[in-house]
C-alpha atoms as a PDB file:
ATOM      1  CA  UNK A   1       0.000   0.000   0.000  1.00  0.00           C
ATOM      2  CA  UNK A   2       2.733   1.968   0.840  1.00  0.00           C
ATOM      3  CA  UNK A   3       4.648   1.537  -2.701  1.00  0.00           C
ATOM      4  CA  UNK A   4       1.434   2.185  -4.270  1.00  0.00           C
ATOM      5  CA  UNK A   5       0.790   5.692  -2.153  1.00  0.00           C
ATOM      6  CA  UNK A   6       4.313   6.838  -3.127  1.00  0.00           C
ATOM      7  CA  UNK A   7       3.559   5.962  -6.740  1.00  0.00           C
ATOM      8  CA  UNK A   8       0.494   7.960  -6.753  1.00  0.00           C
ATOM      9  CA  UNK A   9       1.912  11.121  -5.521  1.00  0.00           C
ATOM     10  CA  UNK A  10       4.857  10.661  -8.272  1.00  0.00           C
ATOM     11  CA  UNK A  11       2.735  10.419 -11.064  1.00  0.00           C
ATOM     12  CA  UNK A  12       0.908  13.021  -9.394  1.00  0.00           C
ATOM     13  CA  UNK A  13       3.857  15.777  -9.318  1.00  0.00           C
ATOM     14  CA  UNK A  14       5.013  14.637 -12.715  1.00  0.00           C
ATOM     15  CA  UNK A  15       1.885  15.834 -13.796  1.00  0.00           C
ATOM     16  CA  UNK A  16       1.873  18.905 -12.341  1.00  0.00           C
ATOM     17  CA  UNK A  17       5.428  19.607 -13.329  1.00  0.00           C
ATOM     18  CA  UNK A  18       4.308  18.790 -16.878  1.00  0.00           C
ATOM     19  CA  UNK A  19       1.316  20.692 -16.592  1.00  0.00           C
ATOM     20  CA  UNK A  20       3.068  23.981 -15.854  1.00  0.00           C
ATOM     21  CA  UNK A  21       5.115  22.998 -18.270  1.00  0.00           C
ATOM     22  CA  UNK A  22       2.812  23.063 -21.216  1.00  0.00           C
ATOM     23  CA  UNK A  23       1.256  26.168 -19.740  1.00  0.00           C
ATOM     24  CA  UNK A  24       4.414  28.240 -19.850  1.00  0.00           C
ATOM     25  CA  UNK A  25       7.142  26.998 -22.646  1.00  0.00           C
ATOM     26  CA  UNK A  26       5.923  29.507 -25.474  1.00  0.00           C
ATOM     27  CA  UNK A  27       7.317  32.448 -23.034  1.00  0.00           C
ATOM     28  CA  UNK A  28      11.189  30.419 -21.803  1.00  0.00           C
ATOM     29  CA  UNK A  29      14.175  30.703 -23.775  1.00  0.00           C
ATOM     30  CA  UNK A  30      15.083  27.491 -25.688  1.00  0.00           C
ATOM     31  CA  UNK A  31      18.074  26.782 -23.619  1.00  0.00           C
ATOM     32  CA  UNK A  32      15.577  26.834 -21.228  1.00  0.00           C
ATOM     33  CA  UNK A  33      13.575  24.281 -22.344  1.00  0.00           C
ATOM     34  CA  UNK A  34      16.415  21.685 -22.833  1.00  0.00           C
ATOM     35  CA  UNK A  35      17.987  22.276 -19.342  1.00  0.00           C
ATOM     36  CA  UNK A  36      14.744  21.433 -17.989  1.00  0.00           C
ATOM     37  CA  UNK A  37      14.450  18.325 -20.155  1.00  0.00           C
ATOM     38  CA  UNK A  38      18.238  17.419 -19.159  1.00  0.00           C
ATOM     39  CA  UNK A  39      17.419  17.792 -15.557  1.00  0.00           C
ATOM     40  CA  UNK A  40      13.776  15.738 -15.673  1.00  0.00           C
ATOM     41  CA  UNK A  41      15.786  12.820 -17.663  1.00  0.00           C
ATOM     42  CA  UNK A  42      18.738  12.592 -15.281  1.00  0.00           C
ATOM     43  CA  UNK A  43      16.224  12.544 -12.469  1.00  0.00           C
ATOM     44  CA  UNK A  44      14.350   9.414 -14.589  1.00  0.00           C
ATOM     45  CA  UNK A  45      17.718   7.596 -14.893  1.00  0.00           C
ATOM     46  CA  UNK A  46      18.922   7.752 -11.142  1.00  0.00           C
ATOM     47  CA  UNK A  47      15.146   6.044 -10.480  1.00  0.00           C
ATOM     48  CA  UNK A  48      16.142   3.177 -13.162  1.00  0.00           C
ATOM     49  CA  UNK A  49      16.395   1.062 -10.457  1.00  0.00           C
ATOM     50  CA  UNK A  50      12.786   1.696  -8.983  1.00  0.00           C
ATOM     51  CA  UNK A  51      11.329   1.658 -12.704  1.00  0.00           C
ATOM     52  CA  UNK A  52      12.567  -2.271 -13.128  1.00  0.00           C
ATOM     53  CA  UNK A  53      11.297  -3.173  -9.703  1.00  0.00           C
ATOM     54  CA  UNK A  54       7.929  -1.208 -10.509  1.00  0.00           C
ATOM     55  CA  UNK A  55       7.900  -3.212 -13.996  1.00  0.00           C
ATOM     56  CA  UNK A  56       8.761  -6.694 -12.486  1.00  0.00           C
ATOM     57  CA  UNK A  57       5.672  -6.331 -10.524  1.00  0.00           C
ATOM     58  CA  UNK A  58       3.736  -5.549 -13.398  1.00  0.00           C
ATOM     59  CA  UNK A  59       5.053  -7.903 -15.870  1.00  0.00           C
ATOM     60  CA  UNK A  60       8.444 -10.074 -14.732  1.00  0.00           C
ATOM     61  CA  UNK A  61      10.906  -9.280 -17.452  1.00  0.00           C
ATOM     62  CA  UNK A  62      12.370 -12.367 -19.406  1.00  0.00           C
ATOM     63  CA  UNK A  63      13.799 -14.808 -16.860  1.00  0.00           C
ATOM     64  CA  UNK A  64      16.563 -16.773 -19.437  1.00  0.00           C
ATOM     65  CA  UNK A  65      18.677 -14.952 -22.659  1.00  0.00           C
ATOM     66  CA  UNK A  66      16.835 -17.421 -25.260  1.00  0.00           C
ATOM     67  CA  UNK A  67      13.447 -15.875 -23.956  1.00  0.00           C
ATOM     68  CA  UNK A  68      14.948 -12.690 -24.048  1.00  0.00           C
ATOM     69  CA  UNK A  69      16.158 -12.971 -27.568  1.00  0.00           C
ATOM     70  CA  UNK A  70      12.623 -14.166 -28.337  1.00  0.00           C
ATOM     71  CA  UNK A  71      10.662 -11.172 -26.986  1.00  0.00           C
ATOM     72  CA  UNK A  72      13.501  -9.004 -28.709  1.00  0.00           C
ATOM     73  CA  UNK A  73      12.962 -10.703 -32.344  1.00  0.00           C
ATOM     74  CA  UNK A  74       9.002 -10.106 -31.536  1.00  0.00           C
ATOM     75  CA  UNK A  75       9.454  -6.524 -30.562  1.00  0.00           C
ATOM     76  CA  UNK A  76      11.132  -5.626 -33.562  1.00  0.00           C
ATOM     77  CA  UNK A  77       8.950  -7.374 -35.976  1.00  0.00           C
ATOM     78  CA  UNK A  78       6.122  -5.503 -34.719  1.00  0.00           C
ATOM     79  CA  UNK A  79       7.718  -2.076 -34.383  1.00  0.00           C
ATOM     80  CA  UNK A  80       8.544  -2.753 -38.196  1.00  0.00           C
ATOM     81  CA  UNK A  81       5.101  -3.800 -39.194  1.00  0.00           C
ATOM     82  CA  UNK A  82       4.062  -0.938 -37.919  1.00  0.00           C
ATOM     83  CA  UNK A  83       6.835   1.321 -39.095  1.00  0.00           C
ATOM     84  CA  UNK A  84       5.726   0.186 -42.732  1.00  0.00           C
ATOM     85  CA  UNK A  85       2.414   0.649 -41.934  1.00  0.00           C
ATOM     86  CA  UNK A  86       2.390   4.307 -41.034  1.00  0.00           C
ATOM     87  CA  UNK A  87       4.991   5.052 -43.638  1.00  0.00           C
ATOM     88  CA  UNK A  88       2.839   3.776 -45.901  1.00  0.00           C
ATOM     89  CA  UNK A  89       0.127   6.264 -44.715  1.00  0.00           C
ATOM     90  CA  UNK A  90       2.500   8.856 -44.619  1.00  0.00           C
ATOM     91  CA  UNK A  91       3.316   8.824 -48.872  1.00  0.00           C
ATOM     92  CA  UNK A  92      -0.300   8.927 -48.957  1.00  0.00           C
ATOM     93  CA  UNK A  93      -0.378  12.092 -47.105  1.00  0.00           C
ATOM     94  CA  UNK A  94       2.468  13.117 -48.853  1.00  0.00           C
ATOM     95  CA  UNK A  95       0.715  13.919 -52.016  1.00  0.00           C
ATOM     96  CA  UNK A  96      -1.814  16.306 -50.522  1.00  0.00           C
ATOM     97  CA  UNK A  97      -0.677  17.740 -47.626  1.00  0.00           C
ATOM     98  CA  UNK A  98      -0.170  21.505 -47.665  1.00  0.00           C
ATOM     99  CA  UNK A  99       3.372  21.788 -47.064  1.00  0.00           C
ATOM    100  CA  UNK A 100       4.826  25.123 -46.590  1.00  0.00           C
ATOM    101  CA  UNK A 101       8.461  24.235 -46.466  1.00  0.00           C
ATOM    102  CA  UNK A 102       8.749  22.117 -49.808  1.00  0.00           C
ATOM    103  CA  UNK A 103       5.871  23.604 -51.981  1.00  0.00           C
ATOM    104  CA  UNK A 104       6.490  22.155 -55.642  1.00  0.00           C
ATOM    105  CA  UNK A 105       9.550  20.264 -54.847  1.00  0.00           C
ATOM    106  CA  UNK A 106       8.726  16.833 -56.335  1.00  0.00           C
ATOM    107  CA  UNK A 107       7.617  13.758 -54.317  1.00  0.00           C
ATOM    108  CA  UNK A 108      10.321  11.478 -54.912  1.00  0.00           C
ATOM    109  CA  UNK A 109      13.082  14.576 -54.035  1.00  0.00           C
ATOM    110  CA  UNK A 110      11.054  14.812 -50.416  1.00  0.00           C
ATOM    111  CA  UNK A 111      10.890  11.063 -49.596  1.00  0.00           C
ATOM    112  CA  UNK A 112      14.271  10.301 -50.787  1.00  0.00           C
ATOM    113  CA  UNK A 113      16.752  13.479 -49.730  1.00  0.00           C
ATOM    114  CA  UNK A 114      20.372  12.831 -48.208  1.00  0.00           C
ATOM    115  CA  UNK A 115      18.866  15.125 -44.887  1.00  0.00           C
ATOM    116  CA  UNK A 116      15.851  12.760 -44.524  1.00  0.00           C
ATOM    117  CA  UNK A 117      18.397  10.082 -43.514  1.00  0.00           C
ATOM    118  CA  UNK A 118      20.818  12.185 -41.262  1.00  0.00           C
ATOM    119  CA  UNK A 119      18.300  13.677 -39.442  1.00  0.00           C
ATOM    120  CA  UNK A 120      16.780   9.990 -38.908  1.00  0.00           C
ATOM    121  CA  UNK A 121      20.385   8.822 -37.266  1.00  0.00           C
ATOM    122  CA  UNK A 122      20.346  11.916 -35.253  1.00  0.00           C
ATOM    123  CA  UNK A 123      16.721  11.397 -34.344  1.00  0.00           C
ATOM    124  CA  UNK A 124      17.400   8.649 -32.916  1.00  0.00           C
ATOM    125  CA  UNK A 125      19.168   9.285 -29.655  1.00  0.00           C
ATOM    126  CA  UNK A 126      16.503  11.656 -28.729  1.00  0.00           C
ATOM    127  CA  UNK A 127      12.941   9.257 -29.797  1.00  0.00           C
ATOM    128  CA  UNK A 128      15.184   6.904 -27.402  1.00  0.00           C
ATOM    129  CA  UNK A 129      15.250   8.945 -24.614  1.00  0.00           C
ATOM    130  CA  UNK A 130      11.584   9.990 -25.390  1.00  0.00           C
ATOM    131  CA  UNK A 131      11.265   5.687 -25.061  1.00  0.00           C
ATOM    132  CA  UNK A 132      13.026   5.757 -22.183  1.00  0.00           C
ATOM    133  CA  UNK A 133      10.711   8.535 -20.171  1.00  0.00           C
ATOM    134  CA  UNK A 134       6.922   7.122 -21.350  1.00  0.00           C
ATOM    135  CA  UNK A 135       7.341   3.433 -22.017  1.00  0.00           C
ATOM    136  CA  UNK A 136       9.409   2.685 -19.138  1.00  0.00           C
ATOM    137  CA  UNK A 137       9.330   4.854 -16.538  1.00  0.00           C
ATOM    138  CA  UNK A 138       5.445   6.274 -16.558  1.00  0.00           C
ATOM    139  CA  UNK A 139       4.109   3.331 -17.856  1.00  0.00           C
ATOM    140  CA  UNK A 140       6.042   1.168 -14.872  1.00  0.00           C
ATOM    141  CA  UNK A 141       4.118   3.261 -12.622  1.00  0.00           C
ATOM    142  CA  UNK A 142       0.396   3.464 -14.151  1.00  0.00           C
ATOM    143  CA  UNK A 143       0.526  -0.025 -14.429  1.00  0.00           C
ATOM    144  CA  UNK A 144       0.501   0.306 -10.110  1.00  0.00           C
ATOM    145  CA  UNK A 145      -2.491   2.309 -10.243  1.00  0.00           C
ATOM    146  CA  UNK A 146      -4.638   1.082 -13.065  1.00  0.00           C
ATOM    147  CA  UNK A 147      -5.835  -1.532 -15.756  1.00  0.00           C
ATOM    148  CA  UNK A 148      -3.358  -2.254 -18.361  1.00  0.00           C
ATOM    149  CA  UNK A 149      -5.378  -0.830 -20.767  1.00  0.00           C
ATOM    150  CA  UNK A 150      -6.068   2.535 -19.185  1.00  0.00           C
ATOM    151  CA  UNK A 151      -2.511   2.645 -18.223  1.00  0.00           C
ATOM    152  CA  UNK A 152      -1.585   2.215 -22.174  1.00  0.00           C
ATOM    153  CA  UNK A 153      -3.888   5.054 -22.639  1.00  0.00           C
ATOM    154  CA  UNK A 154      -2.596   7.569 -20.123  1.00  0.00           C
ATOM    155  CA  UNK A 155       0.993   6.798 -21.404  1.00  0.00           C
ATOM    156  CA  UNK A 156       0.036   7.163 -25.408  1.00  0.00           C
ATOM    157  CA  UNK A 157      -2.002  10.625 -23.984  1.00  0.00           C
ATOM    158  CA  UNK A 158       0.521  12.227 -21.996  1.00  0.00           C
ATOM    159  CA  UNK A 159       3.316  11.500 -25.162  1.00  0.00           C
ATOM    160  CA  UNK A 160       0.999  12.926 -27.232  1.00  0.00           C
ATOM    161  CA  UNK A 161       0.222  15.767 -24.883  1.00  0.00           C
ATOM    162  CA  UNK A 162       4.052  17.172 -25.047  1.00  0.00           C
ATOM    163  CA  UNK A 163       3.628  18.196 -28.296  1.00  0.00           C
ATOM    164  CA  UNK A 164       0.834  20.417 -27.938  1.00  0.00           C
ATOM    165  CA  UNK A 165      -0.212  22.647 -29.966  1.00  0.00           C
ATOM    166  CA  UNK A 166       0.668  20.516 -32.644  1.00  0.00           C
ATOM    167  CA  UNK A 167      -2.446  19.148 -33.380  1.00  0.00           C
ATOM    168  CA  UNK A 168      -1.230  16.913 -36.519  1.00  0.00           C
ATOM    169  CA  UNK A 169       1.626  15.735 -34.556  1.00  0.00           C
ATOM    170  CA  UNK A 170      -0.529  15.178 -31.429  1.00  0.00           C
ATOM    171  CA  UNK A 171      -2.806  13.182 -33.613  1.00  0.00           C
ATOM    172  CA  UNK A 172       0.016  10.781 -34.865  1.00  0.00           C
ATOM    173  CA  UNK A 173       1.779  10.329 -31.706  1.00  0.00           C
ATOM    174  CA  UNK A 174      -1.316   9.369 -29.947  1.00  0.00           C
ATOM    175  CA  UNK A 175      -1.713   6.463 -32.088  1.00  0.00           C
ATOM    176  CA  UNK A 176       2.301   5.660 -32.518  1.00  0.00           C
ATOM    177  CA  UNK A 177       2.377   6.306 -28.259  1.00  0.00           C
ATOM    178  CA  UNK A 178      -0.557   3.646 -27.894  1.00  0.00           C
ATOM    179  CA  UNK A 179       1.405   0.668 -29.958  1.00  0.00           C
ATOM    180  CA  UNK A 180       5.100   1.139 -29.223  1.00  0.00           C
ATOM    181  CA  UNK A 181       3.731   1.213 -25.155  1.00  0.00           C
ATOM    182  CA  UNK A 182       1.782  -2.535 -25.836  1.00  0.00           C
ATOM    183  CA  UNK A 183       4.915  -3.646 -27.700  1.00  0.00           C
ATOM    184  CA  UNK A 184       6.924  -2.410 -24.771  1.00  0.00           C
ATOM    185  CA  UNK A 185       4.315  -4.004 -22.084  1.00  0.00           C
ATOM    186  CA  UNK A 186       4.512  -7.545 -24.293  1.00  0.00           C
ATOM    187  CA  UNK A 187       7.763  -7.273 -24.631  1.00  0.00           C
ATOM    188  CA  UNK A 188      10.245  -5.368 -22.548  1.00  0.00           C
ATOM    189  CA  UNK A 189      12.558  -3.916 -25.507  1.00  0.00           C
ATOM    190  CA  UNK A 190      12.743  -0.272 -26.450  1.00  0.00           C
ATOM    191  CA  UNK A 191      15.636   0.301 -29.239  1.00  0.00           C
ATOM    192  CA  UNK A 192      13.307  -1.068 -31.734  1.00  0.00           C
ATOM    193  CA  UNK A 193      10.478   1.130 -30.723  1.00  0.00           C
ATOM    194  CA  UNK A 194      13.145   3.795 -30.964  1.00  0.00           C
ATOM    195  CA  UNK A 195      14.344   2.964 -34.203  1.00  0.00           C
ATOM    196  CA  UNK A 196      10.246   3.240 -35.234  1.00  0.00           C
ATOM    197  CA  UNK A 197       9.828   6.706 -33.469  1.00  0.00           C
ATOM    198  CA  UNK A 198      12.808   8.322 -35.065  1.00  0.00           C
ATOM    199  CA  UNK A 199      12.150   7.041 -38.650  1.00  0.00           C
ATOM    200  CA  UNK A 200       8.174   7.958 -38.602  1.00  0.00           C
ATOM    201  CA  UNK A 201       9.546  11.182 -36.503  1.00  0.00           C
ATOM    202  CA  UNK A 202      11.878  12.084 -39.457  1.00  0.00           C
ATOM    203  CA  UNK A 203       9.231  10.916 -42.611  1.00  0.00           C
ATOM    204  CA  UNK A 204       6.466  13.100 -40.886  1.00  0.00           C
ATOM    205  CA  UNK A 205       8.414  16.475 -40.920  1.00  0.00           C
ATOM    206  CA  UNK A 206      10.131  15.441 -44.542  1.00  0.00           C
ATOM    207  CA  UNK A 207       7.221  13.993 -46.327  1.00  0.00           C
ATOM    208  CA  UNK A 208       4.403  15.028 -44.918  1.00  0.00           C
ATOM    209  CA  UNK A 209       4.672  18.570 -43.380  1.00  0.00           C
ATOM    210  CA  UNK A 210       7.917  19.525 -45.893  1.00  0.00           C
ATOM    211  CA  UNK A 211      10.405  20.354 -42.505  1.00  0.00           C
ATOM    212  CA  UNK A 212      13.830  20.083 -43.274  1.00  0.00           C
ATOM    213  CA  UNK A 213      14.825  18.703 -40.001  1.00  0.00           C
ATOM    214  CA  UNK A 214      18.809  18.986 -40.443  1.00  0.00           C
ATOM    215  CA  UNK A 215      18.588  22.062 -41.590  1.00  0.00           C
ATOM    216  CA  UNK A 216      16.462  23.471 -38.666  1.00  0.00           C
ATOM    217  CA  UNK A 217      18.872  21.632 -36.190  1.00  0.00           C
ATOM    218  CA  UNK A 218      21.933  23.619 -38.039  1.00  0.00           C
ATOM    219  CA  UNK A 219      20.519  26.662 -37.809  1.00  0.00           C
ATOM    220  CA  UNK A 220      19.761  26.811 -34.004  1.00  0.00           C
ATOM    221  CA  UNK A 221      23.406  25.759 -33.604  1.00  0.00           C
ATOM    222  CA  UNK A 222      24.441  28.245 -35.635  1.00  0.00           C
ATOM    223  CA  UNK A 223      24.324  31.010 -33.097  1.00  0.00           C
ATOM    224  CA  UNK A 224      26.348  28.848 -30.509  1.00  0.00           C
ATOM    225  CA  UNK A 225      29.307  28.043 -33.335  1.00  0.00           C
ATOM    226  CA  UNK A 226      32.804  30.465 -33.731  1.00  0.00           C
END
């Protein structure tokens, strides 16, 4: 009961913290914004240890390396099933969606460009980390206060609530949040549910909205460079 009680009031300053969060980025500096991020994920890492407990209790993790390799193999079959799934959707979308970055530039130059794939190797440390904070640690702790399917739900809702006001993106993540966090609860694995979130994170802003990610990244370091 105890555990549980201490759980509760977690989640419940998390979402508070969040909450202001949300409320108040548009007005904080950028370098803001990622020193707060750095500080929230160190703070998730020194609890690692309390995350795995949390998740053994939910769902043991695999007791032998062949059953690990197994849940692995599974994991990354379904993150890629559903990785060509959405970027199937996202081609579609790709053809009508009013892009203000790359209006006119032909479809095959936006789904194929040298930047698409560096910014999907760079994306990927960061969708990791995203990985890290939602499927493992939140979800270890929902899964002490509710159903498995509510706690799926809360996790998918509060991933997609960080990227308010992007309604699009909010949209997308909801549904990519809801199945990388039942891969993760079947399976225990999160680089191939990284590998997923940075290549659909990279083909959204390339192929469907026109962002050229790399080039945005370059150009907020650009300030910071001699």
């Amino acid at each position: 009961m105890q555990a549980r009680t201490s759980v509760m009031l977690e989640v419940a300053a998390l979402a508070l913290a969040t909450g202001v969060f949300l409320a108040t980025f548009r007005v904080r500096a950028s370098y803001v914004d990622f020193a707060l991020a750095a500080a929230a994920a160190a703070l998730i890492v020194a609890s690692s240890r309390r995350s795995r407990r949390l998740w053994d209790l939910a769902t043991p993790a695999p007791a032998t390396d062949t059953a690990a390799n197994v849940h692995y193999r599974s994991a990354t079959l379904l993150s890629a099933a559903f990785t060509a799934v959405a970027l199937a959707a996202f081609a579609v979308l790709a053809f009508g969606w009013p892009r203000a970055g790359a209006a006119g530039a032909p479809l095959l130059a936006r789904l194929f460009t040298a930047h698409f794939f560096v910014a999907m190797l760079l994306y990927f440390p960061w969708a990791l980390l995203q990985q890290y904070i939602f499927q493992f640690y939140l979800c270890g702790r929902l899964l002490q206060l509710v159903p498995v399917a509510v706690a799926v739900a809360l996790t998918a809702t509060a991933f997609a609530s960080v990227h308010f006001p992007r309604w699009p993106v909010m949209a997308v993540t909801l549904v990519a949040g809801s199945v990388w966090t039942l891969i993760y609860y079947r399976h225990r694995v999160l680089l191939p549910l990284a590998a997923s979130h940075a290549i659909l994170g990279a083909a959204l802003h390339y192929w469907v909205f026109g962002d050229d990610l790399l080039a945005t990244w370059l150009a907020l370091l650009a300030p910071s460079l001699p």
